[in-house]
PDB file of N, CA and C in Angstrom:
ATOM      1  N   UNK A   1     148.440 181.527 -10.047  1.00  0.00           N
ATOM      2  CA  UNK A   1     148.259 180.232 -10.656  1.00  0.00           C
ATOM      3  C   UNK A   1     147.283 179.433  -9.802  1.00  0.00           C
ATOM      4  N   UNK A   2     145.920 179.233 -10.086  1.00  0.00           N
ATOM      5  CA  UNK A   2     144.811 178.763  -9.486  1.00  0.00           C
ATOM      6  C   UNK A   2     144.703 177.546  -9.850  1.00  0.00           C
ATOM      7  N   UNK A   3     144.726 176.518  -9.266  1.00  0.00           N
ATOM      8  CA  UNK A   3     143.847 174.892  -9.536  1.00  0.00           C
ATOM      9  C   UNK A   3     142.673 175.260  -9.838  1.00  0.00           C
ATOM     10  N   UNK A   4     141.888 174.169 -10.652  1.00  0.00           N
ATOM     11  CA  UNK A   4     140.601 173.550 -10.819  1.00  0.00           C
ATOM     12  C   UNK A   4     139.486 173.528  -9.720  1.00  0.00           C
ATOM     13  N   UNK A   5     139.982 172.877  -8.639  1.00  0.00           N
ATOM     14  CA  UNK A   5     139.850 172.108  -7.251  1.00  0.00           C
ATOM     15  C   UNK A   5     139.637 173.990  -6.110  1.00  0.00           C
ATOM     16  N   UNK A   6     140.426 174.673  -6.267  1.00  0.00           N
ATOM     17  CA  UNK A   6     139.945 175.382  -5.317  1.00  0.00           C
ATOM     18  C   UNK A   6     138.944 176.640  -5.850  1.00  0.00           C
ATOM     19  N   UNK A   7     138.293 176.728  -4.649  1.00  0.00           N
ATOM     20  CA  UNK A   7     136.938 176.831  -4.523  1.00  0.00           C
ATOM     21  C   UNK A   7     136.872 178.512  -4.671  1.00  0.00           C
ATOM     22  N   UNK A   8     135.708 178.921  -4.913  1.00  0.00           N
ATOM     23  CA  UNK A   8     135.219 180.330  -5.330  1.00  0.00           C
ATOM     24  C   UNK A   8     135.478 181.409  -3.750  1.00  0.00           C
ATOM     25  N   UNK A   9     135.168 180.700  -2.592  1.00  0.00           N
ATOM     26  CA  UNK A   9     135.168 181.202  -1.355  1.00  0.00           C
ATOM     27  C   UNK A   9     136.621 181.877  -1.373  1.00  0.00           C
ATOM     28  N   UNK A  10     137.576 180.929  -1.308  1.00  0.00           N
ATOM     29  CA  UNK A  10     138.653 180.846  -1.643  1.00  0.00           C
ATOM     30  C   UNK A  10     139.513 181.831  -2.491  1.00  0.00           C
ATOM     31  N   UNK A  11     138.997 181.721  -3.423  1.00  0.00           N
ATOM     32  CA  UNK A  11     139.718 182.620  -4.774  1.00  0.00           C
ATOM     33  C   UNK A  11     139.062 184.165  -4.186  1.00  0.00           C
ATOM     34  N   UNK A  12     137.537 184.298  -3.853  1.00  0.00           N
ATOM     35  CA  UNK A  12     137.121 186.123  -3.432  1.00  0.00           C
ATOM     36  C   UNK A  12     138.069 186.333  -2.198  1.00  0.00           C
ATOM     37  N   UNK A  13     138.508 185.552  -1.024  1.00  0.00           N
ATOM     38  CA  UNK A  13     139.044 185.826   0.165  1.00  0.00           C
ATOM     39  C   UNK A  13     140.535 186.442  -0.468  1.00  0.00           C
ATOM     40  N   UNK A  14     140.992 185.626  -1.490  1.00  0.00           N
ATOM     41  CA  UNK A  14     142.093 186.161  -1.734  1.00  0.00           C
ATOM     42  C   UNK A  14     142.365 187.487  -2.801  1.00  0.00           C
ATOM     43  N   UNK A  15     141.303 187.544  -3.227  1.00  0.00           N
ATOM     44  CA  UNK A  15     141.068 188.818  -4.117  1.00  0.00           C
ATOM     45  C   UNK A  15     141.189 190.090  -2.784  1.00  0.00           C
ATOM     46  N   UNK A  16     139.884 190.584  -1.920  1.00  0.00           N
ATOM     47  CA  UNK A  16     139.766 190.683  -1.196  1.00  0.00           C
ATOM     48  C   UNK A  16     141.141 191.465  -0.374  1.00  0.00           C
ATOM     49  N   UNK A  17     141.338 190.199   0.563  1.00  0.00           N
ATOM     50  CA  UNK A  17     143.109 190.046   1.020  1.00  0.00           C
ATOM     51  C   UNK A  17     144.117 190.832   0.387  1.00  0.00           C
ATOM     52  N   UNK A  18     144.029 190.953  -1.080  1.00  0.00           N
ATOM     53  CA  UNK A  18     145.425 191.659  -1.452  1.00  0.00           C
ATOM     54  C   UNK A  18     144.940 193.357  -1.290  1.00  0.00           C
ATOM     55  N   UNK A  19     143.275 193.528  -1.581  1.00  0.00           N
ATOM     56  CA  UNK A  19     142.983 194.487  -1.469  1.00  0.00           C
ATOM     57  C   UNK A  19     143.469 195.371  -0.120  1.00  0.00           C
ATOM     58  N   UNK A  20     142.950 194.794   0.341  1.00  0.00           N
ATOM     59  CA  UNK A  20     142.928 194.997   2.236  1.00  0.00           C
ATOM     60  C   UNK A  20     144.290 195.143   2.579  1.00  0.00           C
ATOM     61  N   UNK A  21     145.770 194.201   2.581  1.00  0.00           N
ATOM     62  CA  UNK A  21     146.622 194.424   2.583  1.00  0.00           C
ATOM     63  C   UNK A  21     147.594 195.505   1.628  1.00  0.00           C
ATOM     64  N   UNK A  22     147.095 195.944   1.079  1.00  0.00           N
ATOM     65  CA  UNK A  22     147.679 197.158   0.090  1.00  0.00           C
ATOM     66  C   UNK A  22     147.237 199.043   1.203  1.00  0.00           C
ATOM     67  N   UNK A  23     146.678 198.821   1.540  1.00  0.00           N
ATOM     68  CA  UNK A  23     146.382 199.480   3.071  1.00  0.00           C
ATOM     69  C   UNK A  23     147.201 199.966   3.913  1.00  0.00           C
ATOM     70  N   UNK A  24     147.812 198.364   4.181  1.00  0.00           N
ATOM     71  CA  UNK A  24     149.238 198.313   5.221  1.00  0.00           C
ATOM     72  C   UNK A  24     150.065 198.316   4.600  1.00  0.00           C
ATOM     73  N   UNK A  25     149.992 199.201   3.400  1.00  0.00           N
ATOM     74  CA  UNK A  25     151.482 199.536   2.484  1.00  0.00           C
ATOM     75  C   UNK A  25     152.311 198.101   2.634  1.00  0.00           C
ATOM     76  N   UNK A  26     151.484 196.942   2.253  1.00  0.00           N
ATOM     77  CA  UNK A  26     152.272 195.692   2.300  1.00  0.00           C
ATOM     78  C   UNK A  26     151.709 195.152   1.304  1.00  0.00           C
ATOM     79  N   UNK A  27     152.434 194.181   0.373  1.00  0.00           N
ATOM     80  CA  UNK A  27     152.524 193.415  -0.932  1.00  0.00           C
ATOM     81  C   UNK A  27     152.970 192.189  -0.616  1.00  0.00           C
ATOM     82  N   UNK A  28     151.238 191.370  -1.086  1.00  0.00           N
ATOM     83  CA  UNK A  28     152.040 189.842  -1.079  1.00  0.00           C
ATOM     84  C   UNK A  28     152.592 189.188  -2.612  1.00  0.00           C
ATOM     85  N   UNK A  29     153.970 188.403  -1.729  1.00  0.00           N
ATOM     86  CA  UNK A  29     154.351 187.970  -3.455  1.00  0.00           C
ATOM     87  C   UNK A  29     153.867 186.480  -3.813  1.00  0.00           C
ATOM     88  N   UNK A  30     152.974 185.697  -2.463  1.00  0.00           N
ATOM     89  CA  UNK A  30     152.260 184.681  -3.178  1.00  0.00           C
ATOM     90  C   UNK A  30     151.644 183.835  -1.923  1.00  0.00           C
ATOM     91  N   UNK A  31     150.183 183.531  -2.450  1.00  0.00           N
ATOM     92  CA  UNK A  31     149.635 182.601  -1.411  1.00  0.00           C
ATOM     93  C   UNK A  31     149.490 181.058  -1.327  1.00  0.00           C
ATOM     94  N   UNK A  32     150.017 180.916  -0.671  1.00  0.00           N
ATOM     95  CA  UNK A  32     149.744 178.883  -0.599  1.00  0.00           C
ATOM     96  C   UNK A  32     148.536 178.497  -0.233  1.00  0.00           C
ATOM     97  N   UNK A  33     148.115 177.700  -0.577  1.00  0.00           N
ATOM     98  CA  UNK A  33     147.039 176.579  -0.035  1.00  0.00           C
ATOM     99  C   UNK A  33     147.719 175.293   0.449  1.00  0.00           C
ATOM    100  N   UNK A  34     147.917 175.110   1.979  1.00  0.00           N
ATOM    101  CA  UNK A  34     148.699 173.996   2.421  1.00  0.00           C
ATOM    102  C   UNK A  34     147.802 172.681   1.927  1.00  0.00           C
ATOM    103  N   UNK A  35     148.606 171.891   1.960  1.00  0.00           N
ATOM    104  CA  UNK A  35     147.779 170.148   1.651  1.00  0.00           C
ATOM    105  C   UNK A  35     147.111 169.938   2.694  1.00  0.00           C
ATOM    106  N   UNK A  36     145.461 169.332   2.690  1.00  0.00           N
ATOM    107  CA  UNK A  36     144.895 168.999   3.516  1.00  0.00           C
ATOM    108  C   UNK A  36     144.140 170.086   4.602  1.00  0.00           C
ATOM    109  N   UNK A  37     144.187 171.642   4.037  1.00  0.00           N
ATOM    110  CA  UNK A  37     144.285 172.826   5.046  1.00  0.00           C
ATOM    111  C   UNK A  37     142.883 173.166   4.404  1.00  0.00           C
ATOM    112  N   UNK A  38     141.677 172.954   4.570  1.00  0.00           N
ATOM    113  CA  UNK A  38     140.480 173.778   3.843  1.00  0.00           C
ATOM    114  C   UNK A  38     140.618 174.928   4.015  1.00  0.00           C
ATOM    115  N   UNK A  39     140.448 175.531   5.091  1.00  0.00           N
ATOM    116  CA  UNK A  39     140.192 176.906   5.587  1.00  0.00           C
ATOM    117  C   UNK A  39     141.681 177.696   5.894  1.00  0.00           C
ATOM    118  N   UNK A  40     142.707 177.007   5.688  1.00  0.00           N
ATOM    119  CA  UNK A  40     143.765 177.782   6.058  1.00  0.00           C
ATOM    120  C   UNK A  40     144.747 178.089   4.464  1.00  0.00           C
ATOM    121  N   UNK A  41     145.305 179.573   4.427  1.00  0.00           N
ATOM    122  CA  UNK A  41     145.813 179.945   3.550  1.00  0.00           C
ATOM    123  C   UNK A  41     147.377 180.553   4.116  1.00  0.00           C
ATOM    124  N   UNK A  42     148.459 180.154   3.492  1.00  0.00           N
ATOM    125  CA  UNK A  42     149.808 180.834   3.592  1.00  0.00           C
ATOM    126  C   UNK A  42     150.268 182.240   3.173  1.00  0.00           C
ATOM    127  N   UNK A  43     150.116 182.793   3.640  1.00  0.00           N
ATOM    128  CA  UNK A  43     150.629 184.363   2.687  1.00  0.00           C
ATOM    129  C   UNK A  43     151.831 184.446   2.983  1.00  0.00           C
ATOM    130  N   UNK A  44     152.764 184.639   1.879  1.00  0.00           N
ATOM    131  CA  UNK A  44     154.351 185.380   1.807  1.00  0.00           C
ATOM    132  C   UNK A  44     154.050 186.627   1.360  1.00  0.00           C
ATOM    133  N   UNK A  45     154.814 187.435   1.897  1.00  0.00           N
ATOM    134  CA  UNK A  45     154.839 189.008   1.639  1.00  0.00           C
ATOM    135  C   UNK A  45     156.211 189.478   1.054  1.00  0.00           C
ATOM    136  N   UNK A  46     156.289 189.845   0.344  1.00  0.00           N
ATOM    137  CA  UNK A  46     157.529 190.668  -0.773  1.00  0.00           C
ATOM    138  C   UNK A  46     158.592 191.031   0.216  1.00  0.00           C
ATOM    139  N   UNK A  47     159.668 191.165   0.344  1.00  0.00           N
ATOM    140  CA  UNK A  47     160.878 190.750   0.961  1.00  0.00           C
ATOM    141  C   UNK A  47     160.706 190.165   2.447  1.00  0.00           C
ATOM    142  N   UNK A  48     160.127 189.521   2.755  1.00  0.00           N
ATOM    143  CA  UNK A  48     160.316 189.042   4.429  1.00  0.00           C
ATOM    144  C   UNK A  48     160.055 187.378   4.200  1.00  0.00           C
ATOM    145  N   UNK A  49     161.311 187.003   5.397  1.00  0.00           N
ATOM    146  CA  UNK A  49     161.502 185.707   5.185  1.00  0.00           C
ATOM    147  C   UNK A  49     160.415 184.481   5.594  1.00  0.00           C
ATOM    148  N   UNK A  50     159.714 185.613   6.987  1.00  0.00           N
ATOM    149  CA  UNK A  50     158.337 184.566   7.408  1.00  0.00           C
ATOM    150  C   UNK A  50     157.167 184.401   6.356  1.00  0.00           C
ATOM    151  N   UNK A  51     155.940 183.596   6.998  1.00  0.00           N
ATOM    152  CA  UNK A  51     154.912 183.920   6.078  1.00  0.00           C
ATOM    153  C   UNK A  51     153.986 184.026   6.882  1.00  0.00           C
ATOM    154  N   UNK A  52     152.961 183.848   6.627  1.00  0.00           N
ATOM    155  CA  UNK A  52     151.467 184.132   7.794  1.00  0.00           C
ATOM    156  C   UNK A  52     150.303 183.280   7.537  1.00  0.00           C
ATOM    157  N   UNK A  53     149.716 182.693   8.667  1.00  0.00           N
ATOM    158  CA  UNK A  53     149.137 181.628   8.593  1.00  0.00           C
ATOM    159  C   UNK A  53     147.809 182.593   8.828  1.00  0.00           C
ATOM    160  N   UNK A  54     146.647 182.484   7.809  1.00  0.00           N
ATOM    161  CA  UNK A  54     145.315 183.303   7.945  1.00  0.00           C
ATOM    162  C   UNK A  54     144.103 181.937   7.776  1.00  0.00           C
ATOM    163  N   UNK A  55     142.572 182.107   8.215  1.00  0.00           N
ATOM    164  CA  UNK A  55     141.800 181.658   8.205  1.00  0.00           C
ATOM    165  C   UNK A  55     140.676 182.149   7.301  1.00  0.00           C
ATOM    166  N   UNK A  56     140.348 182.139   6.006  1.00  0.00           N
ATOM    167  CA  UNK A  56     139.322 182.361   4.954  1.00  0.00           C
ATOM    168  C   UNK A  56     137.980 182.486   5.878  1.00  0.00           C
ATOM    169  N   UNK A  57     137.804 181.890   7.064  1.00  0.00           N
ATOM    170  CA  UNK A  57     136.550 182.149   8.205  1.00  0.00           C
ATOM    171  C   UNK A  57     136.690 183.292   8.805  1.00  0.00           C
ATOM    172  N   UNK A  58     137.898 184.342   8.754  1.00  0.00           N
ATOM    173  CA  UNK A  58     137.997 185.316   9.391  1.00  0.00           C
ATOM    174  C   UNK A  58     137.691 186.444   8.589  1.00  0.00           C
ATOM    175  N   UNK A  59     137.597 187.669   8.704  1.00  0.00           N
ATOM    176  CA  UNK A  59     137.760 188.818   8.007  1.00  0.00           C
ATOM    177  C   UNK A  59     139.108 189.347   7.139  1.00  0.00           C
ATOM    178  N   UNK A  60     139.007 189.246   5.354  1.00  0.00           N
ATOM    179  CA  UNK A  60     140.515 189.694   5.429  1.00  0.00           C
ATOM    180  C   UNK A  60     140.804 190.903   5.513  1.00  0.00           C
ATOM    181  N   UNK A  61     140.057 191.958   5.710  1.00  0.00           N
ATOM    182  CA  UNK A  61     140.393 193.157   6.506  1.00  0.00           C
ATOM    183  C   UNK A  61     141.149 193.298   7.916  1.00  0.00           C
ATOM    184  N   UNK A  62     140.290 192.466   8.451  1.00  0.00           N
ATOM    185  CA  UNK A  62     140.876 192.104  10.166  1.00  0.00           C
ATOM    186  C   UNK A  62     142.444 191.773  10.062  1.00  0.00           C
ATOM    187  N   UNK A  63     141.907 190.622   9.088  1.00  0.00           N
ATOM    188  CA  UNK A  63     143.737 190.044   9.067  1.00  0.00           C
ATOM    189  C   UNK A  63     144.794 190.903   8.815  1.00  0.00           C
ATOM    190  N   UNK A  64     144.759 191.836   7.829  1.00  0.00           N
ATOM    191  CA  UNK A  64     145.398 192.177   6.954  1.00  0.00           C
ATOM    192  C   UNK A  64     145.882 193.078   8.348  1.00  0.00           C
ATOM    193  N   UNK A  65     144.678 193.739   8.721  1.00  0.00           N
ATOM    194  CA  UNK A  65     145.179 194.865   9.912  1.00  0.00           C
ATOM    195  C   UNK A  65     146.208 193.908  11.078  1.00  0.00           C
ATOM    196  N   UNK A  66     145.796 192.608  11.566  1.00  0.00           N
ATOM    197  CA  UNK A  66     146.584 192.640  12.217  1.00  0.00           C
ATOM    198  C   UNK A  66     148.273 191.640  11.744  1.00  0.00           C
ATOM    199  N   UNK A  67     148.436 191.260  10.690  1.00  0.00           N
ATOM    200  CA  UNK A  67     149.270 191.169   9.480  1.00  0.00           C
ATOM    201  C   UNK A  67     150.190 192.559   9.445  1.00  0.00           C
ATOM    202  N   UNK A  68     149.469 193.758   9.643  1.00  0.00           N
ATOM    203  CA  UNK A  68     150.832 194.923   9.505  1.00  0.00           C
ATOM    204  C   UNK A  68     151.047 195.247  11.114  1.00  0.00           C
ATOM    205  N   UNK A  69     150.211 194.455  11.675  1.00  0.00           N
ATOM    206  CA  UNK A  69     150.723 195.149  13.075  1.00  0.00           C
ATOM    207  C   UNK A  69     151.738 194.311  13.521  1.00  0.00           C
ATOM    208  N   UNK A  70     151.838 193.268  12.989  1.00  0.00           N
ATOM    209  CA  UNK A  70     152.367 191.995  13.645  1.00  0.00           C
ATOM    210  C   UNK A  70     153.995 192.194  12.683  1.00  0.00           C
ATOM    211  N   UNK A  71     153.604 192.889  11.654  1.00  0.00           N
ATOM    212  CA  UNK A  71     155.141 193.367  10.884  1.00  0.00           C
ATOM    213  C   UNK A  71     156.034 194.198  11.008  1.00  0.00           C
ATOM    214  N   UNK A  72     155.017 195.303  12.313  1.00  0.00           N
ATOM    215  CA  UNK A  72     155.719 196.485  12.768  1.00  0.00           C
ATOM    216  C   UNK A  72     156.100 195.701  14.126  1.00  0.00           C
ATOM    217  N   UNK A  73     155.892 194.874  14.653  1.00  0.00           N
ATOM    218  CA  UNK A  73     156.246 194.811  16.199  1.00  0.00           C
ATOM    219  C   UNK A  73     157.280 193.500  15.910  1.00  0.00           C
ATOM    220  N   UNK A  74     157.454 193.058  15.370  1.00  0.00           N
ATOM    221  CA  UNK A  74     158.342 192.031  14.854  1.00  0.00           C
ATOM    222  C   UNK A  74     159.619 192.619  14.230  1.00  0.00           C
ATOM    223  N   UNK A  75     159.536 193.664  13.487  1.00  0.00           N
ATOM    224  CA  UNK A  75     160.715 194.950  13.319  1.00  0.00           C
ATOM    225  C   UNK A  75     161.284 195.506  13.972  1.00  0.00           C
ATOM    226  N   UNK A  76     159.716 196.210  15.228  1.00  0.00           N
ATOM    227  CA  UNK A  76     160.306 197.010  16.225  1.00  0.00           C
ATOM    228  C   UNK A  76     161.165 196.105  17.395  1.00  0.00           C
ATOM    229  N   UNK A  77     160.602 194.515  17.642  1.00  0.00           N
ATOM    230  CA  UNK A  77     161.672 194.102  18.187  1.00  0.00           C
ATOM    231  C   UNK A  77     162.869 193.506  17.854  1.00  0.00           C
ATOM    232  N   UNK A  78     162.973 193.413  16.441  1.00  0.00           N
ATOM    233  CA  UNK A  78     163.801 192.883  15.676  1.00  0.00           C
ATOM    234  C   UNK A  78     163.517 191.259  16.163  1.00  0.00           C
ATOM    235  N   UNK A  79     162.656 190.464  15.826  1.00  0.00           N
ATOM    236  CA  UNK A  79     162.322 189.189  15.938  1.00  0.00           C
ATOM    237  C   UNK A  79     162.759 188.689  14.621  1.00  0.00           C
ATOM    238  N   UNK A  80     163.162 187.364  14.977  1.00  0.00           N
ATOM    239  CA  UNK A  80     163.229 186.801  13.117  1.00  0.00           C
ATOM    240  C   UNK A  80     162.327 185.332  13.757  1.00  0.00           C
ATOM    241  N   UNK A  81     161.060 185.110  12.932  1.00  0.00           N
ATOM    242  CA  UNK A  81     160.571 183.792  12.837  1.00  0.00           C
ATOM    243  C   UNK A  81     160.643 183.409  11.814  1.00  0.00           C
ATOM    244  N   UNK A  82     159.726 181.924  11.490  1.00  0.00           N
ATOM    245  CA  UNK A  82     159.642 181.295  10.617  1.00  0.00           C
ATOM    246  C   UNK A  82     158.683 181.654  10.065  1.00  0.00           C
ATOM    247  N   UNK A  83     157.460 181.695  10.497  1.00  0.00           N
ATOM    248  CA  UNK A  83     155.761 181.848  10.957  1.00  0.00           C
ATOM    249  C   UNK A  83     155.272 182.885  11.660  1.00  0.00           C
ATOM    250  N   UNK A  84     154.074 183.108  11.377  1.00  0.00           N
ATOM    251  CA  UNK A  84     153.424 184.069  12.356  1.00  0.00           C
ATOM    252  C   UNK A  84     151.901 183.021  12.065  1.00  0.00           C
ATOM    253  N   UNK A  85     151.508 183.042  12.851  1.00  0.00           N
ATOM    254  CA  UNK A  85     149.858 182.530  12.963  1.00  0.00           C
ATOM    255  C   UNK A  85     148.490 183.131  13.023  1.00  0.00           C
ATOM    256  N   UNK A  86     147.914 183.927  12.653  1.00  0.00           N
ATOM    257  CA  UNK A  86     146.921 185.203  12.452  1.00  0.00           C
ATOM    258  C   UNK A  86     145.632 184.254  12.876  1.00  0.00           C
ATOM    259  N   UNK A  87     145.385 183.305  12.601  1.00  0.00           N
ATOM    260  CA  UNK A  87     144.083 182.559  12.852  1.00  0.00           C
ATOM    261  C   UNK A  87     143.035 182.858  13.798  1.00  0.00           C
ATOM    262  N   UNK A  88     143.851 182.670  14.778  1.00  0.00           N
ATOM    263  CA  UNK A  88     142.638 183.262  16.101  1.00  0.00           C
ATOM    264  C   UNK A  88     142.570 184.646  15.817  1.00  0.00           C
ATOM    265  N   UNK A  89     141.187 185.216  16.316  1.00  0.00           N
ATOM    266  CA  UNK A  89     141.284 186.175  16.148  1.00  0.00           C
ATOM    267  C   UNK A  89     141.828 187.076  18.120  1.00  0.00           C
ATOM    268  N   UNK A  90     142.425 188.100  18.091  1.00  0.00           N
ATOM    269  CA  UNK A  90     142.922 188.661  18.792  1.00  0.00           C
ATOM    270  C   UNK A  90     144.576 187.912  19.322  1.00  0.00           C
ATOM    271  N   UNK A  91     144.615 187.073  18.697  1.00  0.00           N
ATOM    272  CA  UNK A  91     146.110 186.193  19.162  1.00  0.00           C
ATOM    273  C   UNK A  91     146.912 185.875  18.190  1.00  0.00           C
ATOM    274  N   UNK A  92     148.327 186.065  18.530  1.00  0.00           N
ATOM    275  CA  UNK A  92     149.208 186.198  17.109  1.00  0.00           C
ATOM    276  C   UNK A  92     150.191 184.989  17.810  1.00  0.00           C
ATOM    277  N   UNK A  93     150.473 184.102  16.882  1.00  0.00           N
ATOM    278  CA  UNK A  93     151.363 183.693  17.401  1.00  0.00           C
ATOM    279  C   UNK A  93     152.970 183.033  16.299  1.00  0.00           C
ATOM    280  N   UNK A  94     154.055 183.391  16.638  1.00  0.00           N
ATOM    281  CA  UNK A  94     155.065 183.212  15.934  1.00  0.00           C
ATOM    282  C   UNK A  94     155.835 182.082  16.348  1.00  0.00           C
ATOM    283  N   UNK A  95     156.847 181.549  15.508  1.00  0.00           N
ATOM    284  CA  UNK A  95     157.509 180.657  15.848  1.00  0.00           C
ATOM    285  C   UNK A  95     159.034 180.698  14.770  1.00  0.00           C
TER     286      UNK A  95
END
């Protein structure tokens, strides 16, 4: 369900994104556009309670790769967050 208001950059990153994440044998079940966030997008992924904070300035290949890495090491330690933060690139950060 797309607004009017968001932008073409926007809509290919997320085309893109689902591509790329289908890779990491991972399925998102929906992306936000926070209020006031140009460049930042929310991804929820099909049963997990966090979501992931990505940057449309980044690669969504990159992301996506480090999006399943960040799903296996969050398993493997059995972490439960709220968030994960993908933005920077090489730095993950959860909360």
């Amino acid at each position: 369900n797309v607004g009017e208001n968001v932008s073409d950059r926007v809509k290919q990153f997320v085309v893109r994104l689902e591509d790329d994440i289908k890779l990491e044998g991972v399925e998102i079940e929906r992306v936000v556009l926070p209020y006031q966030k140009v460049r930042q997008i929310d991804v929820y992924i099909k049963g997990r309670k966090e979501y992931y904070k990505l940057s449309i300035d980044r690669s969504s290949a990159v992301q996506a790769e480090d999006l399943g890495r960040m799903l296996r090491y969050l398993d493997d330690k059995k972490i439960s967050c709220s968030y994960v933060d993908l933005r920077v690139e090489g730095k993950a950060y959860y909360k």
